[in-house]
C-alpha atoms as a PDB file:
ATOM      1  CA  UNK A   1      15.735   9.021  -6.694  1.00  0.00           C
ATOM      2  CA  UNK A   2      12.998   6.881  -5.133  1.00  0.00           C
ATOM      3  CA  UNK A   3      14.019   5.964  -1.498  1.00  0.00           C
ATOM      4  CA  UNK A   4      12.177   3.154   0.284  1.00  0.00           C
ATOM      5  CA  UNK A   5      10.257   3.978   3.372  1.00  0.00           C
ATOM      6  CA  UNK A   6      10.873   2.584   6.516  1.00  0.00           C
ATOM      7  CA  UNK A   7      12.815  -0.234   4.712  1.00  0.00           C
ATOM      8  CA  UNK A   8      14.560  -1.812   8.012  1.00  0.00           C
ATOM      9  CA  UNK A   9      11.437  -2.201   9.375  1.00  0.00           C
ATOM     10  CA  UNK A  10      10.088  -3.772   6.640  1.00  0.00           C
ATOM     11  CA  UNK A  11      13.035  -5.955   6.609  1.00  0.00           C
ATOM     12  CA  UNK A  12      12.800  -6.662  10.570  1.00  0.00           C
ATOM     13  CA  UNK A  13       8.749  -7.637  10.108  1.00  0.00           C
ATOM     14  CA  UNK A  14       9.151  -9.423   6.767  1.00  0.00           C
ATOM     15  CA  UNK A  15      11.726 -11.709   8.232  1.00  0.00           C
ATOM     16  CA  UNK A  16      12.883 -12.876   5.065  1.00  0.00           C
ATOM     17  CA  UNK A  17      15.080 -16.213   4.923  1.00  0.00           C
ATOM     18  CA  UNK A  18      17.162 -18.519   1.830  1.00  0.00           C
ATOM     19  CA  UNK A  19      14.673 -19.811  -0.548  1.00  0.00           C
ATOM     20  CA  UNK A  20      11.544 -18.325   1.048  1.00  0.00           C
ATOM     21  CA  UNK A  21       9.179 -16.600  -1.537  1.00  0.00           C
ATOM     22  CA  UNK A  22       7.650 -12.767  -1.449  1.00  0.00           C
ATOM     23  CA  UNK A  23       5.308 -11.127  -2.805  1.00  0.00           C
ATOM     24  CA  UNK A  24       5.880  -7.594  -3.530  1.00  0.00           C
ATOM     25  CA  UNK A  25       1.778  -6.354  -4.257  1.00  0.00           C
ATOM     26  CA  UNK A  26       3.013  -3.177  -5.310  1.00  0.00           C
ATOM     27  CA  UNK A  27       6.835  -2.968  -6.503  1.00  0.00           C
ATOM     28  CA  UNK A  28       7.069   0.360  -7.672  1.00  0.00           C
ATOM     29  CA  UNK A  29      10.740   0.906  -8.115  1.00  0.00           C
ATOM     30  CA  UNK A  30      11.557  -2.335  -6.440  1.00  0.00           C
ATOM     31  CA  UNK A  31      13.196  -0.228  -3.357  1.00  0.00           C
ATOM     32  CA  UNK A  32      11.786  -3.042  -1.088  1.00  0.00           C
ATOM     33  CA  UNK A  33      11.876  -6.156  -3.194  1.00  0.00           C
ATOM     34  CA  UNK A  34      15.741  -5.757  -4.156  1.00  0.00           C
ATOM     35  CA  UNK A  35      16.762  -5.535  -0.654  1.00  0.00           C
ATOM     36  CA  UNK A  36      14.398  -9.089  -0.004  1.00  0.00           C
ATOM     37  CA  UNK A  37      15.466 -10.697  -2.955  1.00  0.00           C
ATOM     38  CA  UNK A  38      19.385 -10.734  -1.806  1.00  0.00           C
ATOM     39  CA  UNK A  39      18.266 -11.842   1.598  1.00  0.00           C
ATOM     40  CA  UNK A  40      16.032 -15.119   0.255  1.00  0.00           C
ATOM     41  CA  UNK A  41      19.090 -15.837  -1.950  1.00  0.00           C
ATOM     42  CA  UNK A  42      19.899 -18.317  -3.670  1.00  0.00           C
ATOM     43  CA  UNK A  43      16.589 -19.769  -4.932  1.00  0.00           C
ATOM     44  CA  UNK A  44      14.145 -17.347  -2.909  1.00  0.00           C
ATOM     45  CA  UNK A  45      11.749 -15.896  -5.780  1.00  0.00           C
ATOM     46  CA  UNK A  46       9.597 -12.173  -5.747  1.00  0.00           C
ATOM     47  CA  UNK A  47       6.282 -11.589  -7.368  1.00  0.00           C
ATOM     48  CA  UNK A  48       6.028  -7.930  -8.321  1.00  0.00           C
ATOM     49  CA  UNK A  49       2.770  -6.725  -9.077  1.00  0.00           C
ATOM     50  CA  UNK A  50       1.899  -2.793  -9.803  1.00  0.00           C
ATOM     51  CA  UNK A  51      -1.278  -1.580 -11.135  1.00  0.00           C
ATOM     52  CA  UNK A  52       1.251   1.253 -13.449  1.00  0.00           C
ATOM     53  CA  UNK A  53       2.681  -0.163 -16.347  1.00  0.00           C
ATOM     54  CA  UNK A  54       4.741   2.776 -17.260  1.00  0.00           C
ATOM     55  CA  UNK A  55       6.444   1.949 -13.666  1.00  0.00           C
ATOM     56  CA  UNK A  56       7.068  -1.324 -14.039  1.00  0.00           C
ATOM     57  CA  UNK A  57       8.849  -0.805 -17.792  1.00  0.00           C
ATOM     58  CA  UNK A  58      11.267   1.178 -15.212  1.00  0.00           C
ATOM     59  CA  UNK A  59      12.554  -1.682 -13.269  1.00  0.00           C
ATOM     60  CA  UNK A  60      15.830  -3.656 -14.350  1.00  0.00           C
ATOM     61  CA  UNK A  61      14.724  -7.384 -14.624  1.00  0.00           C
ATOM     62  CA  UNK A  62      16.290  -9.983 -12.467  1.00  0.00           C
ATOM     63  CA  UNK A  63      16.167 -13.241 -12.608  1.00  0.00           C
ATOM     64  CA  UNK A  64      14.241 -14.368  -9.854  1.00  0.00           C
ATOM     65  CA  UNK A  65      11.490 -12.007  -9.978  1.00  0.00           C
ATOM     66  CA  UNK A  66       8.510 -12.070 -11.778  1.00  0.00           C
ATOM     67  CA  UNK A  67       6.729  -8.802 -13.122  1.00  0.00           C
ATOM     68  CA  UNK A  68       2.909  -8.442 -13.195  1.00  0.00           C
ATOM     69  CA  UNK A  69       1.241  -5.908 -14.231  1.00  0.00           C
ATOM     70  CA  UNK A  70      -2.136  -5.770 -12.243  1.00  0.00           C
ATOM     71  CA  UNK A  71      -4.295  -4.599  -9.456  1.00  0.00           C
ATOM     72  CA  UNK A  72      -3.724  -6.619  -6.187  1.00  0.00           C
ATOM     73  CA  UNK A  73      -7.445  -6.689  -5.872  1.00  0.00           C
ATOM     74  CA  UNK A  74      -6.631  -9.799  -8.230  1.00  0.00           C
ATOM     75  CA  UNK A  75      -4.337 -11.756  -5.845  1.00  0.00           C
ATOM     76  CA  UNK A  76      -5.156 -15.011  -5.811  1.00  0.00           C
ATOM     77  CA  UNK A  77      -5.433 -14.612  -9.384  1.00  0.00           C
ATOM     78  CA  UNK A  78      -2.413 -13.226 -10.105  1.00  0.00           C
ATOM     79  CA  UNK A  79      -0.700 -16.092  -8.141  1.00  0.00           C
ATOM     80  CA  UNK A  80      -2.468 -18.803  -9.533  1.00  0.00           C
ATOM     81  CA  UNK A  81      -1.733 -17.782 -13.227  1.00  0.00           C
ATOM     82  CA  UNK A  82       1.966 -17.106 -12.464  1.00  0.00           C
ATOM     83  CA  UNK A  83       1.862 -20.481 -10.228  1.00  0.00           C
ATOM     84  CA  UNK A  84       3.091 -18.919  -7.221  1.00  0.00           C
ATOM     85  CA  UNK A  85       1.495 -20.883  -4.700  1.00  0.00           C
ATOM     86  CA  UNK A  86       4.054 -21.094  -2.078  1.00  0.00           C
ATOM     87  CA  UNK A  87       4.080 -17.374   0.065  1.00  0.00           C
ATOM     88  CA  UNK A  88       6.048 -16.823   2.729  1.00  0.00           C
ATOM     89  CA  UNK A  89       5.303 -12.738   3.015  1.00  0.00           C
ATOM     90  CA  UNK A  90       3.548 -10.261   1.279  1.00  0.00           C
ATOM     91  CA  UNK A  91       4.057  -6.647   1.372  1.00  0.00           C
ATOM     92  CA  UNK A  92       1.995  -3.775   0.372  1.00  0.00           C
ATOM     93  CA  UNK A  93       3.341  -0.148   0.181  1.00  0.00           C
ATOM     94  CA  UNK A  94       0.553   2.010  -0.667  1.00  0.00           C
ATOM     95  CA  UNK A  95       2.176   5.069  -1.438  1.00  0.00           C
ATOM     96  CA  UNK A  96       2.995   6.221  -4.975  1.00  0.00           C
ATOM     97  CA  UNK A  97       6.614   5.994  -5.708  1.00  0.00           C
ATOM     98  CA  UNK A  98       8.797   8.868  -6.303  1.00  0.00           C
ATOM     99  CA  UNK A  99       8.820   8.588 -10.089  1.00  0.00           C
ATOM    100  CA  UNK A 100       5.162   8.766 -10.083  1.00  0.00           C
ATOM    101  CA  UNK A 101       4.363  11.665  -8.250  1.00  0.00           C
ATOM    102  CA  UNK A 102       7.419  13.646  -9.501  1.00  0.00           C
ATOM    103  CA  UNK A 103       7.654  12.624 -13.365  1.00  0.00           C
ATOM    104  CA  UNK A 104       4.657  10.394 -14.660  1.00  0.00           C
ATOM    105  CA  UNK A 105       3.293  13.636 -15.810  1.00  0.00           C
ATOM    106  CA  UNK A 106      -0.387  12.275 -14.272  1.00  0.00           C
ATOM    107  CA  UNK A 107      -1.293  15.543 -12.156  1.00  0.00           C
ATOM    108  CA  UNK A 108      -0.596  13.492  -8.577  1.00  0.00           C
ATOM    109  CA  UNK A 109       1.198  16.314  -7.232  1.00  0.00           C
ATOM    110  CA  UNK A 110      -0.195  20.166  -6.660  1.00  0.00           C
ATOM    111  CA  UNK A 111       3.447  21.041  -7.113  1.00  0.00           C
ATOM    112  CA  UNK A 112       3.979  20.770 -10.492  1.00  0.00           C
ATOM    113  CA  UNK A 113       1.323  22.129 -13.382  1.00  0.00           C
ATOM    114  CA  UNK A 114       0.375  18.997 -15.278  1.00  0.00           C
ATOM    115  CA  UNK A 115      -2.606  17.787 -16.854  1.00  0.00           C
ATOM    116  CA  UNK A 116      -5.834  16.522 -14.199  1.00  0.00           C
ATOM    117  CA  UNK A 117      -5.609  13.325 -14.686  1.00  0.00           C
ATOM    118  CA  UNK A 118      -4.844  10.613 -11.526  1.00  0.00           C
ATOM    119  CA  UNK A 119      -5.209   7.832 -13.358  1.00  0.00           C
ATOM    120  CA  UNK A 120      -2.656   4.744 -12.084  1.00  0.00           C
ATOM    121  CA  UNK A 121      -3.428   1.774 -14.553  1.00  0.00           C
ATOM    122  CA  UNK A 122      -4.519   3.860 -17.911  1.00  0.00           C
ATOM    123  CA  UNK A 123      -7.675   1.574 -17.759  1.00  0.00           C
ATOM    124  CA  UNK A 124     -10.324   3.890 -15.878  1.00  0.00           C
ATOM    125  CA  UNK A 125     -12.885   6.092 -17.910  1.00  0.00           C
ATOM    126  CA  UNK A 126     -12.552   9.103 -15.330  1.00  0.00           C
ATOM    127  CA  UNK A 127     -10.153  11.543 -15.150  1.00  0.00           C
ATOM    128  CA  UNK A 128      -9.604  13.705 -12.494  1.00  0.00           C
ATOM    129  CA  UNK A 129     -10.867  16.819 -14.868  1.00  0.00           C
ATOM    130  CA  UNK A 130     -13.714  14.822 -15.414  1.00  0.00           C
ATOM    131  CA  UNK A 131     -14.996  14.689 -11.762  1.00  0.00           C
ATOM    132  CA  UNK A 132     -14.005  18.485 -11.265  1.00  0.00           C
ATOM    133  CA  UNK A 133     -15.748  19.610 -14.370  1.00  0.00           C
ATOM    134  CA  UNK A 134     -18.847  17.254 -14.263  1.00  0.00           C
ATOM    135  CA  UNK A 135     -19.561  15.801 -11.055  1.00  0.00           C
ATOM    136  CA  UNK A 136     -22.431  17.080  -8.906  1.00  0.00           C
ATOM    137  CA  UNK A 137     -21.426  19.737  -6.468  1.00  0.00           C
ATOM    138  CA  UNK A 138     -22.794  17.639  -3.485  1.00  0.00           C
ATOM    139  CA  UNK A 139     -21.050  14.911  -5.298  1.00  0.00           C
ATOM    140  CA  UNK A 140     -18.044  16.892  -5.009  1.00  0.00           C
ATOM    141  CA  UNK A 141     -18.783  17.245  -1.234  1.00  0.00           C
ATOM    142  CA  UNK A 142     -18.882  13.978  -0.546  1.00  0.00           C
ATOM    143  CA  UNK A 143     -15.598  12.799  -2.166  1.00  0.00           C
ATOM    144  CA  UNK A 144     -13.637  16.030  -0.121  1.00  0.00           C
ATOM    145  CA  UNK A 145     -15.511  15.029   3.067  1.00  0.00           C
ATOM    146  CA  UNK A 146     -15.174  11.310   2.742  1.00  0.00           C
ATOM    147  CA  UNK A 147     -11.982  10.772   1.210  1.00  0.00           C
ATOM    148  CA  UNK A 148      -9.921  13.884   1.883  1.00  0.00           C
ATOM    149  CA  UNK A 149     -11.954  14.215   5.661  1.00  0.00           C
ATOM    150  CA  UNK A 150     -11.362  18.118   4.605  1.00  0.00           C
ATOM    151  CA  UNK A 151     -13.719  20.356   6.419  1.00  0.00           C
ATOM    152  CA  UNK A 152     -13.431  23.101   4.274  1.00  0.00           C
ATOM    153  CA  UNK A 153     -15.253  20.741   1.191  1.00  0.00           C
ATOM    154  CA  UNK A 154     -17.945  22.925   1.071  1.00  0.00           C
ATOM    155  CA  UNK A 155     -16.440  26.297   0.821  1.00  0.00           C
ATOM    156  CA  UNK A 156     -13.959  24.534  -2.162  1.00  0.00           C
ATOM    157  CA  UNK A 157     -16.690  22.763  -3.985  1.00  0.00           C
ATOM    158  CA  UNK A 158     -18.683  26.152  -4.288  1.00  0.00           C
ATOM    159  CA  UNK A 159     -15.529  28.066  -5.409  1.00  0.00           C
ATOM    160  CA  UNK A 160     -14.706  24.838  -8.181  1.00  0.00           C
ATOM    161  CA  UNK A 161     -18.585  24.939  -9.206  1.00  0.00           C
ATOM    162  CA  UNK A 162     -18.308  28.994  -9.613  1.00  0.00           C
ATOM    163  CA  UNK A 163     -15.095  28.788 -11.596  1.00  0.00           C
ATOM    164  CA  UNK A 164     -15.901  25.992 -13.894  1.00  0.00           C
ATOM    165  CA  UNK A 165     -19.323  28.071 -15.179  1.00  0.00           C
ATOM    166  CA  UNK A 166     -16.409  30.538 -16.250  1.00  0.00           C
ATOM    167  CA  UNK A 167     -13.825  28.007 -17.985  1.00  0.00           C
ATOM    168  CA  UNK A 168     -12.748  23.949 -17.045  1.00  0.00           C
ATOM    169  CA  UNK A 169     -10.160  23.682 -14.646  1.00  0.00           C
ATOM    170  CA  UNK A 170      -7.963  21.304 -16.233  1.00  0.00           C
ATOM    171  CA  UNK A 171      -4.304  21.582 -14.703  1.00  0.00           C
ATOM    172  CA  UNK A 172      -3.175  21.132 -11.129  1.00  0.00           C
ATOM    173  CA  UNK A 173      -2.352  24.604 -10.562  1.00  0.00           C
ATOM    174  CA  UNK A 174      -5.464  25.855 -12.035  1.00  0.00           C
ATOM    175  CA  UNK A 175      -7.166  23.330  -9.191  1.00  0.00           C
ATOM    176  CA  UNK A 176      -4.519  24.748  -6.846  1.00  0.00           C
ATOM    177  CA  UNK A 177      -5.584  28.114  -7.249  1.00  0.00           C
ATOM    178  CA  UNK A 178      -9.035  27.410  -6.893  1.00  0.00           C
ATOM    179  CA  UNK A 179      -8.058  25.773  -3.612  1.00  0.00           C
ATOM    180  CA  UNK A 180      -6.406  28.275  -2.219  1.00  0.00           C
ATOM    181  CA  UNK A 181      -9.475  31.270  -3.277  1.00  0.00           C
ATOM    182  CA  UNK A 182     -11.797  29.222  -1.411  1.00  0.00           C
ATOM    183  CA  UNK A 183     -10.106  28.739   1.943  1.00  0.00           C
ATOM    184  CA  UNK A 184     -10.228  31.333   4.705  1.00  0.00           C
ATOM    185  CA  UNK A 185      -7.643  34.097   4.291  1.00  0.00           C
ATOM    186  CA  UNK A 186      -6.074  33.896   7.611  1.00  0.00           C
ATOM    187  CA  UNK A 187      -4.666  30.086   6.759  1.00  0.00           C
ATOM    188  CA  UNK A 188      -4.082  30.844   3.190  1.00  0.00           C
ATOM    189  CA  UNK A 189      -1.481  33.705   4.190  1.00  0.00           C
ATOM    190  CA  UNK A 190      -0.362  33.341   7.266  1.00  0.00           C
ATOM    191  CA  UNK A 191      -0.128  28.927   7.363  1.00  0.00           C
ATOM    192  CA  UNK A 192       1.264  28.471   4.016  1.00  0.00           C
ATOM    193  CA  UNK A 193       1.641  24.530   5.836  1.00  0.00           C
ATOM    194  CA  UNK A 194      -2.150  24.639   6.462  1.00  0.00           C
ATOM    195  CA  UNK A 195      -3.020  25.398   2.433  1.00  0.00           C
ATOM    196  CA  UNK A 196      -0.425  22.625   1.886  1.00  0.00           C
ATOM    197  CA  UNK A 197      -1.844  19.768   3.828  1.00  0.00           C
ATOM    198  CA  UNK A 198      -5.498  21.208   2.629  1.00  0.00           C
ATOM    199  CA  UNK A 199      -4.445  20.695  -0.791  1.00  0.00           C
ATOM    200  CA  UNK A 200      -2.919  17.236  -0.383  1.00  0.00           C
ATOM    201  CA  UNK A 201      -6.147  15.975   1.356  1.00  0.00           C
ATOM    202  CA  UNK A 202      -8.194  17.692  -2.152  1.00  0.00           C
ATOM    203  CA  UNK A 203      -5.269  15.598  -4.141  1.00  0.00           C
ATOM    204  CA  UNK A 204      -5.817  12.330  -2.317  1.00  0.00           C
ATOM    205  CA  UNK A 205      -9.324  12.268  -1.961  1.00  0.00           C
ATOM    206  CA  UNK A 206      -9.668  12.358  -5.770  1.00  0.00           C
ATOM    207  CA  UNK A 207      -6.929  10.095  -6.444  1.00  0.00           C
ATOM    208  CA  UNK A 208      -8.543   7.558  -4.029  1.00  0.00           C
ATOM    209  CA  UNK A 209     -12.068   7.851  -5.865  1.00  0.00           C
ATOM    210  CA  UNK A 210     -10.667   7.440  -9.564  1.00  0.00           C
ATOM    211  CA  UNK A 211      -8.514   4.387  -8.662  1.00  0.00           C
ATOM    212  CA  UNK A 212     -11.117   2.935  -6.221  1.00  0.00           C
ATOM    213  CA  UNK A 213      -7.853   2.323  -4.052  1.00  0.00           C
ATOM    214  CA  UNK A 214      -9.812   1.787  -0.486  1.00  0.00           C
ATOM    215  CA  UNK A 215     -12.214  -1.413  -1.577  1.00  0.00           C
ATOM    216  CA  UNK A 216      -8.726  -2.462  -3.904  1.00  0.00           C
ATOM    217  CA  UNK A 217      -7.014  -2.304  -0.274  1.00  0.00           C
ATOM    218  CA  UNK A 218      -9.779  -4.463   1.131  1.00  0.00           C
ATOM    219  CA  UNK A 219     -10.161  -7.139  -1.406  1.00  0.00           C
ATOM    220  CA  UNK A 220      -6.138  -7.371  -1.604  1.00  0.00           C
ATOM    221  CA  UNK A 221      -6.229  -7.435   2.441  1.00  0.00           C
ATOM    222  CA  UNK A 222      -8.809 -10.374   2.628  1.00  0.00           C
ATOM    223  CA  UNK A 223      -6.769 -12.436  -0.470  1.00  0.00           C
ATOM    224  CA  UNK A 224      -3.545 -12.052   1.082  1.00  0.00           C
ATOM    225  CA  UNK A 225      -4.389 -13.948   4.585  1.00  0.00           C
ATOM    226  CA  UNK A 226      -5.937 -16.593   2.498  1.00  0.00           C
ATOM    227  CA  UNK A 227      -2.839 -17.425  -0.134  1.00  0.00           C
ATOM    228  CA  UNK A 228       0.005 -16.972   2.790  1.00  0.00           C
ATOM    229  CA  UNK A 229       1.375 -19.902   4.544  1.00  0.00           C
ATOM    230  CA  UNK A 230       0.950 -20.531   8.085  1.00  0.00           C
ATOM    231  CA  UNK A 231       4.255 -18.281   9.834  1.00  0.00           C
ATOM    232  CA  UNK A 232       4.218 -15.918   6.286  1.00  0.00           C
ATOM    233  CA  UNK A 233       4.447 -12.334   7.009  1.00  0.00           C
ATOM    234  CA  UNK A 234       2.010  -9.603   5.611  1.00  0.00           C
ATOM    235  CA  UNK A 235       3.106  -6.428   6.419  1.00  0.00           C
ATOM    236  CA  UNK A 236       1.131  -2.994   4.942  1.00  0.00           C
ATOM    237  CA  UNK A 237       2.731   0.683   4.559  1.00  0.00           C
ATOM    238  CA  UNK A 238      -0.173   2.954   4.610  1.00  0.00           C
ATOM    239  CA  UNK A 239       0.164   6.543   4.240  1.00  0.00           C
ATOM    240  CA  UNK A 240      -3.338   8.647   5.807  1.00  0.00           C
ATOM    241  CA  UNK A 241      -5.848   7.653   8.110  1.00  0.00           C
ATOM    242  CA  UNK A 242      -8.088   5.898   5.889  1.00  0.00           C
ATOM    243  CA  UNK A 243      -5.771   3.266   4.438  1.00  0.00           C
ATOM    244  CA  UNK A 244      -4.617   2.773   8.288  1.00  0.00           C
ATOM    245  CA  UNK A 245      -8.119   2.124   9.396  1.00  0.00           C
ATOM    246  CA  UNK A 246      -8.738  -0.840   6.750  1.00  0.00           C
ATOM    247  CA  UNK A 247      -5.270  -2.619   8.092  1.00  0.00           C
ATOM    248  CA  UNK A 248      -6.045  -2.229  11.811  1.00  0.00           C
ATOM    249  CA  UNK A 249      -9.674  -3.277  11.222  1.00  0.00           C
ATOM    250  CA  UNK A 250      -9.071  -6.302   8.893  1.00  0.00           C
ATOM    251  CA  UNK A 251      -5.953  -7.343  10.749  1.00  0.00           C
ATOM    252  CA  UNK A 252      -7.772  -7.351  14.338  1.00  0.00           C
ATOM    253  CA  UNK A 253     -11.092  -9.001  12.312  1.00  0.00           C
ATOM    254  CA  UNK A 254      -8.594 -11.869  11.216  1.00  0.00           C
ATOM    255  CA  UNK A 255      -7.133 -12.103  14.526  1.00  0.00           C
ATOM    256  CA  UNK A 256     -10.247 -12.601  16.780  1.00  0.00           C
ATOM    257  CA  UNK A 257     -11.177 -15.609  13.928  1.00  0.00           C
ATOM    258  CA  UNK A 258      -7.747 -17.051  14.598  1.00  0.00           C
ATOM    259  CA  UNK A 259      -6.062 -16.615  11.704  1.00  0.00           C
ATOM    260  CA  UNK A 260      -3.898 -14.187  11.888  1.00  0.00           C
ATOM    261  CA  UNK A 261      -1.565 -13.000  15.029  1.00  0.00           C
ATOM    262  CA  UNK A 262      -1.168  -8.672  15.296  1.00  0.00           C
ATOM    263  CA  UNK A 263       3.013  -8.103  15.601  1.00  0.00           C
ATOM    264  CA  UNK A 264       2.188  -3.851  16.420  1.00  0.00           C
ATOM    265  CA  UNK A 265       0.220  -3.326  18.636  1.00  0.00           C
ATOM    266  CA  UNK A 266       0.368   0.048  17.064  1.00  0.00           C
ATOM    267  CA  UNK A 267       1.669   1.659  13.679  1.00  0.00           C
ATOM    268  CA  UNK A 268       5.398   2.042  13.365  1.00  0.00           C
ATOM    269  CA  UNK A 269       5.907   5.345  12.055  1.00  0.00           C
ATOM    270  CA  UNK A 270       9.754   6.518  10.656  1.00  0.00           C
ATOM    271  CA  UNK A 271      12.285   8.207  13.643  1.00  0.00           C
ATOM    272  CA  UNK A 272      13.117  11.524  13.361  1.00  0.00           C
ATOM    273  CA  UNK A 273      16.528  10.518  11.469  1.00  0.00           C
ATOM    274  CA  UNK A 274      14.912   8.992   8.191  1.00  0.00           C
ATOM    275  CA  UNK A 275      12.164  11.416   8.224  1.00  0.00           C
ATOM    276  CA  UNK A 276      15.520  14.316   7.563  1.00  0.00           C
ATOM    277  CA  UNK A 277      16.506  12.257   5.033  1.00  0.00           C
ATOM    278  CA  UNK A 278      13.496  11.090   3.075  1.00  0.00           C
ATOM    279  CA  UNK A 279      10.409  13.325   3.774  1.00  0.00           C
ATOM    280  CA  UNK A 280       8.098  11.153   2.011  1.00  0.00           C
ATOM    281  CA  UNK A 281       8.114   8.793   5.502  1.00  0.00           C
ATOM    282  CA  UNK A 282       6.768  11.743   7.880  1.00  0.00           C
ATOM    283  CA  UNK A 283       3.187  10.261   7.282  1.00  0.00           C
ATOM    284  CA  UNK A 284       3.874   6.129   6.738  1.00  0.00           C
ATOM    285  CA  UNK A 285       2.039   4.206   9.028  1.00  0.00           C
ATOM    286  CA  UNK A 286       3.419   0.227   9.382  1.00  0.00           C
ATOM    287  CA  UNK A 287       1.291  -2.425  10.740  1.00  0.00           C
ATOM    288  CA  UNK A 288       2.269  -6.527   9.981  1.00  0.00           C
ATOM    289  CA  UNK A 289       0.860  -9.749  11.214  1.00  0.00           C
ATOM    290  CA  UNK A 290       1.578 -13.214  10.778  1.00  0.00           C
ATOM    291  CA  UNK A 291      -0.790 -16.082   9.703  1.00  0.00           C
ATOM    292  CA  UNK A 292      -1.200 -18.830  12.225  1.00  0.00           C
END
């Protein structure tokens, strides 16, 4: 079951009101956007947008929100073709959703042995087995090191290079074993929570290259301060350092030119309650502003 992070929060900086209109850039399971659409009641509308088709085919319709399927790089766009050109608050959650990471069957987890394959919208040419079978081994480097900010990319590139001369690695737990050869013995036996957050930065930083999610983030950023109405909300869930840097960055760059006002002056992060009860949240990052 997909549980909504930080959802009061969300709630709290959204500020939703009767007959205001959201947009939801990445709906997911519609954890958020059900709880907004009964507070802009009666005549409030959601756009849902999701880059995953196959997630969107998951949620029940309702009248009153409209289902997109498309990349929120594409926002004004999107909201022009579906003439939705009065916004009152926009929210991105950047994490995958539940179903996603524990049944789409796409290798986003190094929990479960599935096929290498990270692919969100079906539309991309390469596959995560692609890039660990093909790619360059400085290549390699740079995607660990720049997207995963793992130090240990070198030592796991050289082991990945040595194996695939052998066979292709073409399973998570075949690139999870790899993983866990190449890092130093003390951590992998003695910090079984060190080879866990090693792998999830391997995980992420190829899951960030093959859905170019960091300039998506950035063009989706910059759109959504210029289709908002003056007093609309944004308000972005990020999940690792990275995303968190665009949304601080763009959101203080909008502020000095005036148009937008900062509401955190620093991330809101989950209490210790709703971590215990939805683990996913340990790492969500919330940062909102409003457009002047």
């Amino acid at each position: 079951m997909h549980t909504p992070v930080l959802l009061e929060k969300v709630i709290e900086y959204l500020e939703p009101k009767p007959g205001e209109n959201f947009i939801d850039c990445t709906i997911g399971e519609a954890g958020h956007a059900k709880v907004v659409l009964e507070k802009i009641s009666p005549d409030g509308r959601i756009l849902g947008i999701d880059i995953d088709r196959e997630s969107l085919k998951r949620i029940q319709p309702q009248e009153r929100l409209i289902l997109v399927q498309g990349n929120f790089k594409e926002l004004k766009k999107i909201v022009i073709e579906n003439n939705f050109l009065i916004v009152n608050g926009i929210l991105f959650d950047l994490g995958l959703s539940s179903w996603q990471i524990e049944e789409s069957g796409k290798g986003f987890t190094y929990k479960k042995d599935e096929p290498l394959i990270m692919i969100l919208n079906g539309k991309q040419v390469v596959a995560a087995e692609e890039i660990i079978n093909s790619w360059p081994e400085e290549s390699l480097i740079e995607i660990f090191k720049k997207y995963g900010e793992e130090k240990y990319s070198r030592r796991i590139v050289r082991e990945i290079v040595n194996r695939r001369k052998l066979a292709p690695i073409k399973t998570t737990f075949q690139l999870r074993e790899v993983v866990s050869r190449a890092i130093p013995s003390a951590f992998s036996l003695t910090r079984r929570g060190t080879l866990n957050r090693i792998l999830a930065r391997i995980f992420q930083a190829l899951r960030i290259v093959i859905n170019d999610e960091l300039e998506n983030l950035k063009q989706g950023l910059e759109q959504a301060v210029e289709i908002i109405a003056p007093g609309g909300r944004i308000v972005v869930i990020s999940f690792h350092s990275l995303e968190d840097r665009i949304v601080k960055r763009l959101f203080k760059e909008k502020e000095n030119q005036g148009q937008l006002e900062i509401l955190t002056d620093r991330p809101v992060m989950a209490d210790e309650f709703e971590i215990s009860m939805n683990y996913r949240s340990r790492s969500a990052k919330l940062r909102a502003a409003v457009k002047k």
